[in-house]
N, C-alpha and C. Protein backbone atom coordinates (compact mmCIF):
# COMPACT_ATOMS: atom_id res chain seq x y z
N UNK A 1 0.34 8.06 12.05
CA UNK A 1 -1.11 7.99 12.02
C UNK A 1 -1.66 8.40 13.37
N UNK A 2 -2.76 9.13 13.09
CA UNK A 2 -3.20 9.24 14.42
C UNK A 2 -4.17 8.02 15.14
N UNK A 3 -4.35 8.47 16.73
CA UNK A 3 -5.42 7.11 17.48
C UNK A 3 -6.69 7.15 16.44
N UNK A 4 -6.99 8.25 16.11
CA UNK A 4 -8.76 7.72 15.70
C UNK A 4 -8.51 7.23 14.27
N UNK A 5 -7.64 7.72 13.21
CA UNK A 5 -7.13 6.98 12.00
C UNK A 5 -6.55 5.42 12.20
N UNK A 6 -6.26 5.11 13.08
CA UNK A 6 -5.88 3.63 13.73
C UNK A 6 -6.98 3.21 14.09
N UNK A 7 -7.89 3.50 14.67
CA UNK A 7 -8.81 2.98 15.23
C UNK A 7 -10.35 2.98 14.15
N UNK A 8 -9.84 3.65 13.09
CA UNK A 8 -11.16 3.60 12.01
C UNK A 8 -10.47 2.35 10.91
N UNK A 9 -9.14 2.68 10.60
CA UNK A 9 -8.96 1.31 9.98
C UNK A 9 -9.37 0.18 10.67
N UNK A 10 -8.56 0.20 11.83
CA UNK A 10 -9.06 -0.97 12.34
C UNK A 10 -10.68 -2.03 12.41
N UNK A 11 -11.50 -1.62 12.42
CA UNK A 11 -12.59 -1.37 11.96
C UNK A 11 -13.16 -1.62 10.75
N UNK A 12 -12.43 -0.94 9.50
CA UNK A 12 -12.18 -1.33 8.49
C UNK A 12 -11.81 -2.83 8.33
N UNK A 13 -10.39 -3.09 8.68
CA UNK A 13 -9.93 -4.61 8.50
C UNK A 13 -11.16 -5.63 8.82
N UNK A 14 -11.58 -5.02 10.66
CA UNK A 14 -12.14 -6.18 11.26
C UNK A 14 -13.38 -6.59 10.06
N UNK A 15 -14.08 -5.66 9.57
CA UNK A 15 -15.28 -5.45 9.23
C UNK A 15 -15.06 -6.34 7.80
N UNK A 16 -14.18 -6.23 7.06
CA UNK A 16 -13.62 -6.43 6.21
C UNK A 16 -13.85 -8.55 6.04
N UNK A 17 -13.19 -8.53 7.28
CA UNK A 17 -12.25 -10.07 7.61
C UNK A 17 -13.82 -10.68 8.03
N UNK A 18 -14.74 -10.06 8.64
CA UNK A 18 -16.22 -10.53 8.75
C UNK A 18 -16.51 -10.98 7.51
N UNK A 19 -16.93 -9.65 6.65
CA UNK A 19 -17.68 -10.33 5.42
C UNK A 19 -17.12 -11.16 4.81
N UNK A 20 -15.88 -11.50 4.87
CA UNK A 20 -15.07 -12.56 4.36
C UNK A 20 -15.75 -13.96 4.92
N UNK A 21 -16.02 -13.96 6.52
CA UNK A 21 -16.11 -15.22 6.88
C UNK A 21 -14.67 -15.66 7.75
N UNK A 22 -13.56 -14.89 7.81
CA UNK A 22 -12.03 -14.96 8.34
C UNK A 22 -12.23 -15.12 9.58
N UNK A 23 -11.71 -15.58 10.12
CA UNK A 23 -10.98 -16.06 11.39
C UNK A 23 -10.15 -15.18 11.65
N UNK A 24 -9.54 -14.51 12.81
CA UNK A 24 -8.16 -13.86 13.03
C UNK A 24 -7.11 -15.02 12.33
N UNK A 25 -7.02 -16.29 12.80
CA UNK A 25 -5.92 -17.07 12.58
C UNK A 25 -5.94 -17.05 10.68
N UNK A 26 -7.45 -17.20 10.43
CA UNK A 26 -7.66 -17.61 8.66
C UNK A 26 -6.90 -16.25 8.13
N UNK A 27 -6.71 -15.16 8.31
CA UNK A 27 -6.35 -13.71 7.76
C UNK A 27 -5.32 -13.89 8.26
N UNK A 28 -4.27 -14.22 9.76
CA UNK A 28 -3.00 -14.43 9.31
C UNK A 28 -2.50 -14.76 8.50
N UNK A 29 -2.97 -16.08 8.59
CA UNK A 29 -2.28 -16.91 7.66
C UNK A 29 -2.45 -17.06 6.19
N UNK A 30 -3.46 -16.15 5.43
CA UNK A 30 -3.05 -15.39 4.03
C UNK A 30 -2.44 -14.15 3.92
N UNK A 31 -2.30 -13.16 5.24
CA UNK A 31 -1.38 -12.13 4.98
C UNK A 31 0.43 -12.53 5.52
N UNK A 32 0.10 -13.33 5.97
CA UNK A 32 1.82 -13.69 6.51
C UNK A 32 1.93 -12.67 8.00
N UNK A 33 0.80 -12.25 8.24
CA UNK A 33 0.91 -11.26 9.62
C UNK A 33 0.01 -11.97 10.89
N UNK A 34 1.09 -12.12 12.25
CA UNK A 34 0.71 -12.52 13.47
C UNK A 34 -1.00 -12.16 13.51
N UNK A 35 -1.87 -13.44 14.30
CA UNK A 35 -2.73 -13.25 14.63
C UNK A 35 -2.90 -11.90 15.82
N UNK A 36 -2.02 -12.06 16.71
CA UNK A 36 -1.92 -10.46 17.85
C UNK A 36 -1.55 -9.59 16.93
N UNK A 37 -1.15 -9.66 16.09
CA UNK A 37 -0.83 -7.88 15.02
C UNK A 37 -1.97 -7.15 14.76
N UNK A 38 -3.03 -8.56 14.25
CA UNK A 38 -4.45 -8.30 13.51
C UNK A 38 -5.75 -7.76 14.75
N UNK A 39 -5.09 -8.75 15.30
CA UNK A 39 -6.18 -8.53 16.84
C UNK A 39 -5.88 -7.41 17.24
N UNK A 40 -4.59 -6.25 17.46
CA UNK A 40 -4.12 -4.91 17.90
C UNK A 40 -4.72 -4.18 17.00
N UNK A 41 -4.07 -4.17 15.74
CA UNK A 41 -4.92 -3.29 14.55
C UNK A 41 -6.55 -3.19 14.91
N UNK A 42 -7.25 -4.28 14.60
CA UNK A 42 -8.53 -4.21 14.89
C UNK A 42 -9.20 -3.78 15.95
N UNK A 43 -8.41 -3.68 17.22
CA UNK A 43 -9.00 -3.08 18.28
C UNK A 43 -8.09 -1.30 18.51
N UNK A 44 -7.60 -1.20 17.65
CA UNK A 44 -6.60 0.41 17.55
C UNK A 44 -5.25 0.33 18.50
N UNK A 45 -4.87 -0.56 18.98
CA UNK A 45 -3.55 -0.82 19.89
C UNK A 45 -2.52 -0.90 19.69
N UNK A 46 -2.78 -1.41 18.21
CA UNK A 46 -1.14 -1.66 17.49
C UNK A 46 -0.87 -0.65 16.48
N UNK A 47 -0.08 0.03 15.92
CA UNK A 47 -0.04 0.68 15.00
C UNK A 47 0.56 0.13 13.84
N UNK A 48 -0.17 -0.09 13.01
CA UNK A 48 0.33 -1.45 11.99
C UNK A 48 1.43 -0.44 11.14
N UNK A 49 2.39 -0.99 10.52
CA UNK A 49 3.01 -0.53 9.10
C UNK A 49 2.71 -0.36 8.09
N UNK A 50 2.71 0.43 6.64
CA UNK A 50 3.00 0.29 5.64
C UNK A 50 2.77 -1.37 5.11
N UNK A 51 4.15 -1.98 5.56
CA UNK A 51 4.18 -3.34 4.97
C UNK A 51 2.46 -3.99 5.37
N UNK A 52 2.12 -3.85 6.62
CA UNK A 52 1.11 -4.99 6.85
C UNK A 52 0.16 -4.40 6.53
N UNK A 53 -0.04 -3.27 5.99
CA UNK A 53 -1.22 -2.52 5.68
C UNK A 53 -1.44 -3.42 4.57
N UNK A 54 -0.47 -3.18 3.94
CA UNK A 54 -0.45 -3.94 2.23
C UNK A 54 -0.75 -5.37 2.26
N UNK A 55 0.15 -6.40 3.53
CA UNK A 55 -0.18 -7.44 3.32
C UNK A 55 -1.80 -7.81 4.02
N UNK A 56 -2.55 -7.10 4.67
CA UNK A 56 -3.59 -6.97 5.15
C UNK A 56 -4.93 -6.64 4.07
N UNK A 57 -4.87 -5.46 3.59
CA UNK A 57 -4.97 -5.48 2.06
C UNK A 57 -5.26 -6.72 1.33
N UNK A 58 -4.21 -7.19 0.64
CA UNK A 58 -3.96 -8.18 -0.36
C UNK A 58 -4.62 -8.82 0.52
N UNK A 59 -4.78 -10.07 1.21
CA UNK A 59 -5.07 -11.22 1.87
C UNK A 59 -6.88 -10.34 2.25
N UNK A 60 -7.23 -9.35 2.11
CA UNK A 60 -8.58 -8.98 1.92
C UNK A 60 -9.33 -9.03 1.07
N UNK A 61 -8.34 -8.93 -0.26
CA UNK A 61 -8.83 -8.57 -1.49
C UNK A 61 -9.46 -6.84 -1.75
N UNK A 62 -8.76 -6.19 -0.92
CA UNK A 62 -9.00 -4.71 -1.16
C UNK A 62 -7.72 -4.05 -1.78
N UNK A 63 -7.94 -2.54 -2.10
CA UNK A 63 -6.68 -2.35 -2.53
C UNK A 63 -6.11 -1.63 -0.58
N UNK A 64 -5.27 -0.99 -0.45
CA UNK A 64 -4.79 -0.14 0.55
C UNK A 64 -5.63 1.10 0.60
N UNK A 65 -5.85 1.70 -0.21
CA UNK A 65 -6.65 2.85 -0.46
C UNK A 65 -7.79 2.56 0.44
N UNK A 66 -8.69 1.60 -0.13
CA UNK A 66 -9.70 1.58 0.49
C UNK A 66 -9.57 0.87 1.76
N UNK A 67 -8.87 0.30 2.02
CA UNK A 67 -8.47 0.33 3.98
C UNK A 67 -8.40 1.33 4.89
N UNK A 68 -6.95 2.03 3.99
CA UNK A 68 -6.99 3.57 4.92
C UNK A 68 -8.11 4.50 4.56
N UNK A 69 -8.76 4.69 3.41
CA UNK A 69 -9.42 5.42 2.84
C UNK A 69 -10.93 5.62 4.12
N UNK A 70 -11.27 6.51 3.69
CA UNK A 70 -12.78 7.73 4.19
C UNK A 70 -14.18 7.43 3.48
N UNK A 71 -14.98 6.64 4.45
CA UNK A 71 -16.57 6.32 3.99
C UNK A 71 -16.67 5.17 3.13
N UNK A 72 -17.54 4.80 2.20
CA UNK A 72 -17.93 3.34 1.62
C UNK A 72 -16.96 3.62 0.12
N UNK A 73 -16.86 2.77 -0.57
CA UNK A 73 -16.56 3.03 -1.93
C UNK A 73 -17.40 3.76 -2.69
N UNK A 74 -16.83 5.04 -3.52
CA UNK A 74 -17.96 5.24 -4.51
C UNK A 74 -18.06 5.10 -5.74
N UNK A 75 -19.14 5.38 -6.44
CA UNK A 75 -19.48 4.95 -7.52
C UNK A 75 -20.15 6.32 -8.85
N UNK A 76 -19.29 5.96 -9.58
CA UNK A 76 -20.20 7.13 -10.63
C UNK A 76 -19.40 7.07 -11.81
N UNK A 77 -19.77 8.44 -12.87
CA UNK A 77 -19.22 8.34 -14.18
C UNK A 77 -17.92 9.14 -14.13
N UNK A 78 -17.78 10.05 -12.83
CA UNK A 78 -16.74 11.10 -13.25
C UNK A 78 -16.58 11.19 -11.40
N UNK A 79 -15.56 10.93 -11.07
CA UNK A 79 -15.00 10.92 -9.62
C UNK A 79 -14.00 12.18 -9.54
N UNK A 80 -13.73 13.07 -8.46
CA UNK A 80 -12.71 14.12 -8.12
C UNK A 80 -12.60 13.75 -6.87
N UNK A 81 -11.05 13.13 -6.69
CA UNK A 81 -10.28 13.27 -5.40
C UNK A 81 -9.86 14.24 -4.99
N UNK A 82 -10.26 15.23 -3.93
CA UNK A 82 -9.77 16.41 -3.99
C UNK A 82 -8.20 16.44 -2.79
N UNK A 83 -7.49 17.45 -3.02
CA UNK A 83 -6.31 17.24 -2.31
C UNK A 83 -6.63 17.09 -0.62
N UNK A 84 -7.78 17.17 0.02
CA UNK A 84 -8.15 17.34 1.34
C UNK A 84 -8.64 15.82 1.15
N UNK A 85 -9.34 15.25 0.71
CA UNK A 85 -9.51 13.50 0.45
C UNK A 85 -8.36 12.37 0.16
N UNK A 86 -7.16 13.34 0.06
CA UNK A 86 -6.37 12.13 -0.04
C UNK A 86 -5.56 11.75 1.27
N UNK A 87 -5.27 10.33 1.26
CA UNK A 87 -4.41 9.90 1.99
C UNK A 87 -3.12 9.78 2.35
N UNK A 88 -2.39 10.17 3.70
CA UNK A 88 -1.18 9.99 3.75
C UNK A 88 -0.49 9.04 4.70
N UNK A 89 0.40 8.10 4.72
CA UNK A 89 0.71 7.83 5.80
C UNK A 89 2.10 7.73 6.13
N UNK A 90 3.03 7.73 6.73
CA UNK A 90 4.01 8.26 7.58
C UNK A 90 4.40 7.09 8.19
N UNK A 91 5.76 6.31 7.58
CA UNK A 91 6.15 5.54 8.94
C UNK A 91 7.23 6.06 9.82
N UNK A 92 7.90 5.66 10.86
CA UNK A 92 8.16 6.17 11.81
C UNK A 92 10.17 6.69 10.97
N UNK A 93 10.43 6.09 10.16
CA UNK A 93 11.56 6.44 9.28
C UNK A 93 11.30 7.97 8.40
N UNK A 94 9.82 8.81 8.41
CA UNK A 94 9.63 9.69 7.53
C UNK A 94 9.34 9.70 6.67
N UNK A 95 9.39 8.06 5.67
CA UNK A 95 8.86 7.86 4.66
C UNK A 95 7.38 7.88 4.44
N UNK A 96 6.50 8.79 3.58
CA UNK A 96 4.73 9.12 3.47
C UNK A 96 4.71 8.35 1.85
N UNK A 97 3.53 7.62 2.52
CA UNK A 97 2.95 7.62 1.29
C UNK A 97 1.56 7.53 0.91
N UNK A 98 1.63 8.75 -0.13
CA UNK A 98 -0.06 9.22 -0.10
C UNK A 98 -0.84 8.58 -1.71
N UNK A 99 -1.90 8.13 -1.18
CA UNK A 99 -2.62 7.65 -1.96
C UNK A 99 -3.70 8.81 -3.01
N UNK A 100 -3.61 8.69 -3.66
CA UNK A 100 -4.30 9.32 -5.17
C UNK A 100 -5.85 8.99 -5.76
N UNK A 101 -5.89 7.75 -5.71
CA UNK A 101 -7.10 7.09 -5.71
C UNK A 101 -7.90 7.11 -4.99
N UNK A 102 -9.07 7.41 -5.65
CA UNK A 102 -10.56 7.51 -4.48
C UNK A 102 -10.75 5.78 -4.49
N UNK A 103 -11.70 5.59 -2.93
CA UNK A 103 -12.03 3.97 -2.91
C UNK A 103 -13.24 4.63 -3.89
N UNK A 104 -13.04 3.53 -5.33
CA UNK A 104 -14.44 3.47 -6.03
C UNK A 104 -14.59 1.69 -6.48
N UNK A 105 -15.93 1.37 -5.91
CA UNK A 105 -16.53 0.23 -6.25
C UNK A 105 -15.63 -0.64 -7.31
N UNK A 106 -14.88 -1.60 -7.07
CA UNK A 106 -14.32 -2.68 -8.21
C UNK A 106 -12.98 -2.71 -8.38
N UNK A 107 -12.31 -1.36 -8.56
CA UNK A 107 -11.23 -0.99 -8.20
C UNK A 107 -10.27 -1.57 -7.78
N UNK A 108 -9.16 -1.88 -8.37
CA UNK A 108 -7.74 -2.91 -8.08
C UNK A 108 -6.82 -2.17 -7.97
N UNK A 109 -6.69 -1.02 -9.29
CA UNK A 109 -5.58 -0.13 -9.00
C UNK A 109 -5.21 0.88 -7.83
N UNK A 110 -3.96 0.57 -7.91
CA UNK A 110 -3.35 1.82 -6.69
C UNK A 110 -2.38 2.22 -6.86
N UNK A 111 -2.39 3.85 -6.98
CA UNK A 111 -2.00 5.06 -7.50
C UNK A 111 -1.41 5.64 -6.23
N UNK A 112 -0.25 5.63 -6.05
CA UNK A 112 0.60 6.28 -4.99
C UNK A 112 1.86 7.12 -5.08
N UNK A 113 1.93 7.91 -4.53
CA UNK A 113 3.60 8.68 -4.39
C UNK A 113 3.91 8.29 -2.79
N UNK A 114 5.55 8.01 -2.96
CA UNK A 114 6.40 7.57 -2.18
C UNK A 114 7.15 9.06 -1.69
N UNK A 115 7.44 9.34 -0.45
CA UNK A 115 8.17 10.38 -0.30
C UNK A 115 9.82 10.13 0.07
N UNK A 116 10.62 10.14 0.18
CA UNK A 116 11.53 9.26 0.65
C UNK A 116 12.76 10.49 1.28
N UNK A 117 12.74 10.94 2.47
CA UNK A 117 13.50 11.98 3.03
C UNK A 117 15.48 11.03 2.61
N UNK A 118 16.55 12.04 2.92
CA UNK A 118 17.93 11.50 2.35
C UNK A 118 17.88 10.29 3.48
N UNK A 119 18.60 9.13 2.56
CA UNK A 119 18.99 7.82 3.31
C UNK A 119 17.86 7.18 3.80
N UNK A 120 16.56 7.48 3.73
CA UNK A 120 15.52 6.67 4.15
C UNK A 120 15.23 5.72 3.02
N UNK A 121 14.60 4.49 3.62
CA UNK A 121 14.29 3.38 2.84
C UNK A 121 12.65 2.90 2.97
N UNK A 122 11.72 2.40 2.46
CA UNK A 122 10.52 1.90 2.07
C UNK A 122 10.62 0.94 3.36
N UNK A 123 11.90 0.10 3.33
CA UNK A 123 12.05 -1.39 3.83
C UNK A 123 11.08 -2.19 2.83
N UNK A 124 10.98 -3.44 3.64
CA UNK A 124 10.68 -4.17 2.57
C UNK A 124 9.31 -4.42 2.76
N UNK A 125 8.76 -4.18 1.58
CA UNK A 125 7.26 -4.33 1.26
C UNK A 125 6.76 -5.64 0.68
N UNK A 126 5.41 -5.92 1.05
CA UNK A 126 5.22 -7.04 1.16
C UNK A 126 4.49 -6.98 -0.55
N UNK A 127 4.83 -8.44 -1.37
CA UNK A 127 4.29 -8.66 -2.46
C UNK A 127 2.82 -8.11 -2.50
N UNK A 128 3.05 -7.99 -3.92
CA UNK A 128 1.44 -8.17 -4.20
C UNK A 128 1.22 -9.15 -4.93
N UNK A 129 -0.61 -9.47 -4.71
CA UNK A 129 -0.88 -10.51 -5.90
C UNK A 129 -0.18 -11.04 -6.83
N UNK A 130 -0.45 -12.25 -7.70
CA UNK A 130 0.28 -12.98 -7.94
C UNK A 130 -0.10 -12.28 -9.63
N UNK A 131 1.35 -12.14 -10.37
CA UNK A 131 0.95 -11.36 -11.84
C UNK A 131 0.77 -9.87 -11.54
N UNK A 132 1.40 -9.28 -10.49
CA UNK A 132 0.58 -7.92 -10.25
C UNK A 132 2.40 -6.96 -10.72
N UNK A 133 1.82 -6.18 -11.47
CA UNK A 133 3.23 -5.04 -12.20
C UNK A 133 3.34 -4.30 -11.55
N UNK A 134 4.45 -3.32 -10.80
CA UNK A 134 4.74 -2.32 -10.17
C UNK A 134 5.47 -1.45 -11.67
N UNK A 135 5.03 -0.26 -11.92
CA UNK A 135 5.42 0.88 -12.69
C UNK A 135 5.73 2.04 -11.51
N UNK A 136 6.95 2.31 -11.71
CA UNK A 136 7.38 3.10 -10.27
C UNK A 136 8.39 4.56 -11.07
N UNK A 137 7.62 5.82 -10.94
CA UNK A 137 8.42 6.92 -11.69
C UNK A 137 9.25 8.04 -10.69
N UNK A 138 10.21 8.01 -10.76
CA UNK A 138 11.30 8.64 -10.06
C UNK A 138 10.64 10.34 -10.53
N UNK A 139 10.08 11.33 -9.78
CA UNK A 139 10.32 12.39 -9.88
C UNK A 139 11.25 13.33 -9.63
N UNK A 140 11.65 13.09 -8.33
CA UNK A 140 12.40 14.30 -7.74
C UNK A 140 13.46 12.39 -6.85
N UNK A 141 15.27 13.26 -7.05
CA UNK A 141 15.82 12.39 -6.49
C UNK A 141 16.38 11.56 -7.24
N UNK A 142 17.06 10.35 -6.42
CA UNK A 142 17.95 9.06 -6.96
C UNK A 142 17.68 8.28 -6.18
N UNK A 143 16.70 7.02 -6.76
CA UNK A 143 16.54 5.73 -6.00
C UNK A 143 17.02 4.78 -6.10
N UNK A 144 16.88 3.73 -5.15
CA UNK A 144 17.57 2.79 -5.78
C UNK A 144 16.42 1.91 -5.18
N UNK A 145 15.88 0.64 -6.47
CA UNK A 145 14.44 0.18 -6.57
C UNK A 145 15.06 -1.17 -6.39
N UNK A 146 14.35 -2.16 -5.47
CA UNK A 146 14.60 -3.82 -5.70
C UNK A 146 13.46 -4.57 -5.64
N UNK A 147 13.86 -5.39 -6.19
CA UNK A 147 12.33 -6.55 -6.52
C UNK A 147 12.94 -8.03 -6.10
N UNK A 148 12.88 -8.63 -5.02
CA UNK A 148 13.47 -9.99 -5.29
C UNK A 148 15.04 -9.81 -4.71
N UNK A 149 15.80 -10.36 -5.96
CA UNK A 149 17.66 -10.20 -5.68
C UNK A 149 17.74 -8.87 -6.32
N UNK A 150 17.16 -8.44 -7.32
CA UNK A 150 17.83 -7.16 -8.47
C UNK A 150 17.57 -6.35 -7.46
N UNK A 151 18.60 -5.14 -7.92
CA UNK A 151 18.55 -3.86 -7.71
C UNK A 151 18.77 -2.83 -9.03
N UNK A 152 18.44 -2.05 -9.20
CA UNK A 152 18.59 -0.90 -9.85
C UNK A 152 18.86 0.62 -9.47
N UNK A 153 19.63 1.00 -9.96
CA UNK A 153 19.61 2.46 -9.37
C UNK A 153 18.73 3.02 -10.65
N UNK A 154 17.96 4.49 -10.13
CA UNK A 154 16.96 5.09 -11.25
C UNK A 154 17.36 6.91 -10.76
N UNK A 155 17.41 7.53 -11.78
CA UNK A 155 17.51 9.02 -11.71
C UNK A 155 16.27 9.53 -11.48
N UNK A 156 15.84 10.88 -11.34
CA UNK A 156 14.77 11.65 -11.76
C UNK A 156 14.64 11.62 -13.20
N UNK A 157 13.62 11.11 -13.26
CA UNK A 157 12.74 10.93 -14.97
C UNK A 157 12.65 9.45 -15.63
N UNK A 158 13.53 8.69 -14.58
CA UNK A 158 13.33 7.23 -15.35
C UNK A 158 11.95 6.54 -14.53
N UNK A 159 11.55 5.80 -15.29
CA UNK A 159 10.91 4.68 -14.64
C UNK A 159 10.92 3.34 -14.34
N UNK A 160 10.88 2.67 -13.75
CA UNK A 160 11.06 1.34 -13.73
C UNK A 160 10.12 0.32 -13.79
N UNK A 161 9.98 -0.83 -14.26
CA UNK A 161 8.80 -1.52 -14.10
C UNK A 161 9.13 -3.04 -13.58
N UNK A 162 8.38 -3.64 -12.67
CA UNK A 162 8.88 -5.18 -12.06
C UNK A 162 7.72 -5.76 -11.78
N UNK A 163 7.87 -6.82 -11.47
CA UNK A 163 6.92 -8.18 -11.01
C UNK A 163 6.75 -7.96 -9.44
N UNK A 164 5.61 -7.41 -9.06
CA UNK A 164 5.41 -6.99 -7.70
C UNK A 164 4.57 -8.14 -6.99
N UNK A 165 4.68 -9.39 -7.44
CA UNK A 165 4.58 -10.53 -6.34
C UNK A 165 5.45 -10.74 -5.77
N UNK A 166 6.97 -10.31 -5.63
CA UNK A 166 7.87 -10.37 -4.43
C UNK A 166 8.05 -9.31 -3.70
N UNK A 167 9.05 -9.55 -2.27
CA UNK A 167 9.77 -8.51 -1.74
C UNK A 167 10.13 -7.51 -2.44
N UNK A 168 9.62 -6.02 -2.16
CA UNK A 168 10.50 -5.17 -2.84
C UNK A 168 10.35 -3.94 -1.91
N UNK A 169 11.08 -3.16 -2.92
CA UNK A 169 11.14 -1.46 -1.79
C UNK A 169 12.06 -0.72 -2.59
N UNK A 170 11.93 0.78 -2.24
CA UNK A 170 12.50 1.53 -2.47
C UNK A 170 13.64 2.61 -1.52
N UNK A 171 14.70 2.80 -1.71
CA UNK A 171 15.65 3.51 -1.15
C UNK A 171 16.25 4.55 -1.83
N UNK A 172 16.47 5.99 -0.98
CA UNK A 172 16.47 7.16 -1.45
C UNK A 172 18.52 7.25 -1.46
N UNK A 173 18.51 7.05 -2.49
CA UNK A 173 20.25 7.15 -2.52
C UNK A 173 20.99 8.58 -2.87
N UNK A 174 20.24 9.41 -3.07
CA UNK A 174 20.66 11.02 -3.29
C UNK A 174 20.87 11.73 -2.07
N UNK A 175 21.38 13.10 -2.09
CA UNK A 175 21.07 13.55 -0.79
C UNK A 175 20.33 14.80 -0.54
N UNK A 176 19.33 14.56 -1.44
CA UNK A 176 18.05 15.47 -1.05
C UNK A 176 16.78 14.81 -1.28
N UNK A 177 15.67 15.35 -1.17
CA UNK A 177 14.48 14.47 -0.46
C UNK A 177 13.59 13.39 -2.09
N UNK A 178 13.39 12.27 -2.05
CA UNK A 178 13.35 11.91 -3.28
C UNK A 178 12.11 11.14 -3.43
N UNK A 179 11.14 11.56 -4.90
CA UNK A 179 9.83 10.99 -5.04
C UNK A 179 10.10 9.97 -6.08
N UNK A 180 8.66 9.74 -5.86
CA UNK A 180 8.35 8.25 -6.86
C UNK A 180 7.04 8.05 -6.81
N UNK A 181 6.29 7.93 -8.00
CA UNK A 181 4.73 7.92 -8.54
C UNK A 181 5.00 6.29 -8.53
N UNK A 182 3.59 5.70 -8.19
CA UNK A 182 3.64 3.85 -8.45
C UNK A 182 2.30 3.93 -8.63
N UNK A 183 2.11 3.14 -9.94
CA UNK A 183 1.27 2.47 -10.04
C UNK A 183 1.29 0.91 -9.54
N UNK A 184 0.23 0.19 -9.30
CA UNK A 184 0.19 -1.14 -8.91
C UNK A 184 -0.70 -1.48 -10.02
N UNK A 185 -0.08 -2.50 -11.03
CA UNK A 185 -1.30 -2.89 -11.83
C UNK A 185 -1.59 -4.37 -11.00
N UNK A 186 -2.28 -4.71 -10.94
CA UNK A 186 -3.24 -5.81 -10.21
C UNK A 186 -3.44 -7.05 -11.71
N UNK A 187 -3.06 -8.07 -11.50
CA UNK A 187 -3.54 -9.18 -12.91
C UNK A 187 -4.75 -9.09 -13.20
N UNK A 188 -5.04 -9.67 -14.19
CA UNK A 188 -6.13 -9.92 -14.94
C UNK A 188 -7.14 -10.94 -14.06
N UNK A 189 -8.52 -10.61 -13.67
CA UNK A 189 -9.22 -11.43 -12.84
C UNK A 189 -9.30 -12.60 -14.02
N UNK A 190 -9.90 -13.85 -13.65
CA UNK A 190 -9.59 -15.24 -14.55
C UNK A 190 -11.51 -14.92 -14.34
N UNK A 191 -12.36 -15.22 -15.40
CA UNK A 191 -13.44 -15.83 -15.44
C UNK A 191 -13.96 -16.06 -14.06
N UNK A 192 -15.33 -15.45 -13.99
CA UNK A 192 -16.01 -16.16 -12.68
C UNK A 192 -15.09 -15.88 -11.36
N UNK A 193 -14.06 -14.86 -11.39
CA UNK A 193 -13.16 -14.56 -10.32
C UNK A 193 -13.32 -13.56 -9.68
């Protein structure tokens, strides 16, 4: 990521953790991430991960998209993400993963491809919400997908589907460069939620 993409999320979060009413310490301690992690992010110093993006995210009640994502959420009958609007991000292993989804108003789902160069791994990603499905489609490559204790190995063309309130991640077990489409389905809001 670059300084000013660090430094506009950041921004994002802080702005975020305001309208909430959050505390640095209150947003640790629903993302499971150090109060100095949040305090770096928010001032552009730290360069957060993947993982804490997500657990930063979740403990916001946003999806990731609209963290990393460009301008307010929008709103309409017919949305086009164009390939210059989407998001990518890069951790320091080579692994990108670019987001698909425009931030639009209400929005839970998140629509991502995983890139996964040979022998690189996701590491471990932080749950989502509680009831929330990971649908994860192997395009190109041989992964090997875990949720929890399981593992699975998956070819190009299978898909897999798991309970993405735990630890999980993906690892590129082939030896050429290997994708994966994910959906995140998000649970069912409960009444008045």
């Amino acid at each position: 990521m670059s300084a000013d993409s660090e430094r506009q999320i950041g921004e994002r979060v802080r702005a975020k953790r305001l309208s909430l009413g959050l505390t640095l310490r209150g947003l640790a301690q629903r993302a499971g991430v150090s109060a100095s992690m949040i305090s770096g992010v928010e001032h552009g110093a730290k360069s957060p991960s993947i993982s804490v993006l997500i657990s930063l995210a979740e403990a916001l009640g946003t999806s990731l998209s609209q963290l990393i994502g460009d301008g307010p959420p929008r709103d309409g009958a017919l949305l086009r993400l164009s390939k210059a609007d989407q998001r990518t991000v890069t951790d320091r292993g080579g692994v990108s993963r670019e987001h698909f989804e425009p931030a639009v108003e209400g929005s839970r789902l998140e629509f991502v491809r995983f890139v996964l160069p040979p022998d690189a791994s996701t590491d471990e990603l932080a749950p989502h919400a509680a009831g929330s499905l990971e649908h994860a489609h192997v395009s190109a490559g041989k992964v090997e997908v875990w949720a929890g204790e399981q593992r699975i190995a998956a070819d190009e063309g299978d898909t897999v589907v798991f309970h993405a309130d735990q630890r999980h991640g993906y690892r590129n077990t082939g030896t050429g460069t290997a994708a994966i489409y994910v959906v995140v389905e998000p649970p069912d809001r409960k009444p008045g939620g």
